[in-house]
C-alpha atoms as a PDB file:
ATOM      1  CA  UNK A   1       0.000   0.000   0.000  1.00  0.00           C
ATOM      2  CA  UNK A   2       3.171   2.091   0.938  1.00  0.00           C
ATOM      3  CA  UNK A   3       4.445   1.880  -2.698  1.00  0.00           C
ATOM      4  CA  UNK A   4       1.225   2.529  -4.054  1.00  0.00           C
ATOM      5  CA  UNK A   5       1.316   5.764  -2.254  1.00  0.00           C
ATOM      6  CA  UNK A   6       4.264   6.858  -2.963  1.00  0.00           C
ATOM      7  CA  UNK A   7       3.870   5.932  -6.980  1.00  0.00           C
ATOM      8  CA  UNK A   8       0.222   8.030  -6.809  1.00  0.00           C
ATOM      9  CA  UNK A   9       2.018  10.617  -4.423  1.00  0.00           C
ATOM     10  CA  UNK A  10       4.146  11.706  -6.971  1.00  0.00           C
ATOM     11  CA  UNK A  11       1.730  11.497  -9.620  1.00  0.00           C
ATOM     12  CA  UNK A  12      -0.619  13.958  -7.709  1.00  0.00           C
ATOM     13  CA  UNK A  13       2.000  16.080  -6.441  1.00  0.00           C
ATOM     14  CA  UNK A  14       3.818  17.120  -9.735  1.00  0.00           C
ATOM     15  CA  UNK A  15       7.523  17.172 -10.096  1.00  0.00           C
ATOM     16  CA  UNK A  16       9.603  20.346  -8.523  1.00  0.00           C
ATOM     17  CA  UNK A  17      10.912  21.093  -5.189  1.00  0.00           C
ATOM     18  CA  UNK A  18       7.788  23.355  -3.850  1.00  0.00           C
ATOM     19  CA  UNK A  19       6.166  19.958  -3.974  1.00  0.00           C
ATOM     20  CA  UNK A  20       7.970  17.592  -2.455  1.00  0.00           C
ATOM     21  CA  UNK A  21       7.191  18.520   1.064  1.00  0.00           C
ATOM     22  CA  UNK A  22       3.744  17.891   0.586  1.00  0.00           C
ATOM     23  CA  UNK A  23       4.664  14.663  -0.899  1.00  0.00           C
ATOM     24  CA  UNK A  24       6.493  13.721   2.201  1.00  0.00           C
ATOM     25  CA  UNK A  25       3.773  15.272   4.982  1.00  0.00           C
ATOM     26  CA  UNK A  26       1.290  13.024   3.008  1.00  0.00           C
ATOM     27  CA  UNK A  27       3.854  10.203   3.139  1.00  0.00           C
ATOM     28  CA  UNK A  28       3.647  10.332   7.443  1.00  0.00           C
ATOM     29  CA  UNK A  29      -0.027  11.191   7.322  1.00  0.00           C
ATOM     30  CA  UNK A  30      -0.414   7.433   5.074  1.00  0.00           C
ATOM     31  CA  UNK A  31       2.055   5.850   7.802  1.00  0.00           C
ATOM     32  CA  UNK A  32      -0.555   7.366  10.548  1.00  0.00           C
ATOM     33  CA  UNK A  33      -3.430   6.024   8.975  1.00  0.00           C
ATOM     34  CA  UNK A  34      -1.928   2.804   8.181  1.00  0.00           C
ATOM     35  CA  UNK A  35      -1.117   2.421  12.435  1.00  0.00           C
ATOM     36  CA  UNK A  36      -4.077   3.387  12.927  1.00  0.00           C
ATOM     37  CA  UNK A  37      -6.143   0.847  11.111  1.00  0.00           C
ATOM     38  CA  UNK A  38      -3.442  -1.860  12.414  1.00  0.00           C
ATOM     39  CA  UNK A  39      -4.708  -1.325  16.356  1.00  0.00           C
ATOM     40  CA  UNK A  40      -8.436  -0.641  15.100  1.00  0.00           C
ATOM     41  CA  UNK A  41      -8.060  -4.275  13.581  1.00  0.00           C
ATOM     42  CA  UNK A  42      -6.354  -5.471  16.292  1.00  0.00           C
ATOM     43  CA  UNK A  43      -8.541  -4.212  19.255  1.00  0.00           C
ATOM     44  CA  UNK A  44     -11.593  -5.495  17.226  1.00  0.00           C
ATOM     45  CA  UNK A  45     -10.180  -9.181  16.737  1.00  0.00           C
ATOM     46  CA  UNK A  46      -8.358  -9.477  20.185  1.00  0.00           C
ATOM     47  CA  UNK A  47      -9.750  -6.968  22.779  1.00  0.00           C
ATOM     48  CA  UNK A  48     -13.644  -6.450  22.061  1.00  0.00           C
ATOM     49  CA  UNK A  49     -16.275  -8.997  23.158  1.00  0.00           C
ATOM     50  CA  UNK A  50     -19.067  -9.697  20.477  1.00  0.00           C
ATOM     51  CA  UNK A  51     -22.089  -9.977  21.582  1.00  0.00           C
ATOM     52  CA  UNK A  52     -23.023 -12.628  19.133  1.00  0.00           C
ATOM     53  CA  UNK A  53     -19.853 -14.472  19.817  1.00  0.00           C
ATOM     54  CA  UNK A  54     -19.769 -13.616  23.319  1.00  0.00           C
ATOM     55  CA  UNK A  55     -16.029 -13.833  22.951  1.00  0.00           C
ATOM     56  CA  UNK A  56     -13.586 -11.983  20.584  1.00  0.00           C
ATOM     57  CA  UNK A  57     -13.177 -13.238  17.212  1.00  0.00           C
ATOM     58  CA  UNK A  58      -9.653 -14.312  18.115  1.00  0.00           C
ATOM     59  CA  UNK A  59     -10.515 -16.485  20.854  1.00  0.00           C
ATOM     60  CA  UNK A  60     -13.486 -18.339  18.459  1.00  0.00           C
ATOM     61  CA  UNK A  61     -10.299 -18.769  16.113  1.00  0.00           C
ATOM     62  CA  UNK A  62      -8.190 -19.992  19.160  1.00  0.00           C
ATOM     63  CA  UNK A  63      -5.398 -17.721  18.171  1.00  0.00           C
ATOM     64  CA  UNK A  64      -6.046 -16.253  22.058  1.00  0.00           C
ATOM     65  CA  UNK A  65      -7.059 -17.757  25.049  1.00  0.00           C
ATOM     66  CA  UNK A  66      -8.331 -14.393  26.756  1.00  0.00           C
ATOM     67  CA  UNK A  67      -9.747 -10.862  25.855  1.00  0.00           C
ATOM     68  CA  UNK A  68      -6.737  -8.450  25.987  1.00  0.00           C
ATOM     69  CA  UNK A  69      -6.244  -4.997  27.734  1.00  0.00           C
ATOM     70  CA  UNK A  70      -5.741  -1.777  25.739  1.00  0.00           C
ATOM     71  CA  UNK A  71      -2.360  -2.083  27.401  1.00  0.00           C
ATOM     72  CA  UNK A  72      -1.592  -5.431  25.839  1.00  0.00           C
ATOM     73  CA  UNK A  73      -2.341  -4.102  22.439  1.00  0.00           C
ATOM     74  CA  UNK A  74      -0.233  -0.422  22.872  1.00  0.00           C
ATOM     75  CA  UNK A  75       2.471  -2.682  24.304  1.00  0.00           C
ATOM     76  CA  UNK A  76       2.758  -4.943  21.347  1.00  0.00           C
ATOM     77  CA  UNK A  77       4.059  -0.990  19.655  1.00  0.00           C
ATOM     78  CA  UNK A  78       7.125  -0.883  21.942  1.00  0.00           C
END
């Protein structure tokens, strides 16, 4: 997706050096998004109880044995 960006980046943000900061703020703003939608997938699979599961969808996999903290999930970051 990071590629993808970057080819479409520099389609969108011409050629020249007035441009290539905005290239590169919209660079970090793609790496924010793309952390961001990491721990909203994460928290939904490991740390939120469905209530037509009644578990998290990671624990009806069996890839966890028990519904983790926000602090589990921001600690998998460091």
């Amino acid at each position: 997706m990071l590629a993808a960006f970057r080819t479409a980046g520099s389609v969108l943000c011409g050629s020249g050096a007035g441009h290539r900061s905005g290239a590169i703020l919209n660079l970090f703003a793609l790496e924010n998004l793309e952390a961001a939608v990491a721990l909203h997938f994460m928290w939904y699979n490991f740390g939120r109880v469905h209530q037509t599961l009644r578990v998290t969808p990671a624990m009806e996999a069996g890839v966890s044995d028990h519904v983790w903290t926000l602090d589990e999930v921001v600690g998998l970051l460091k």
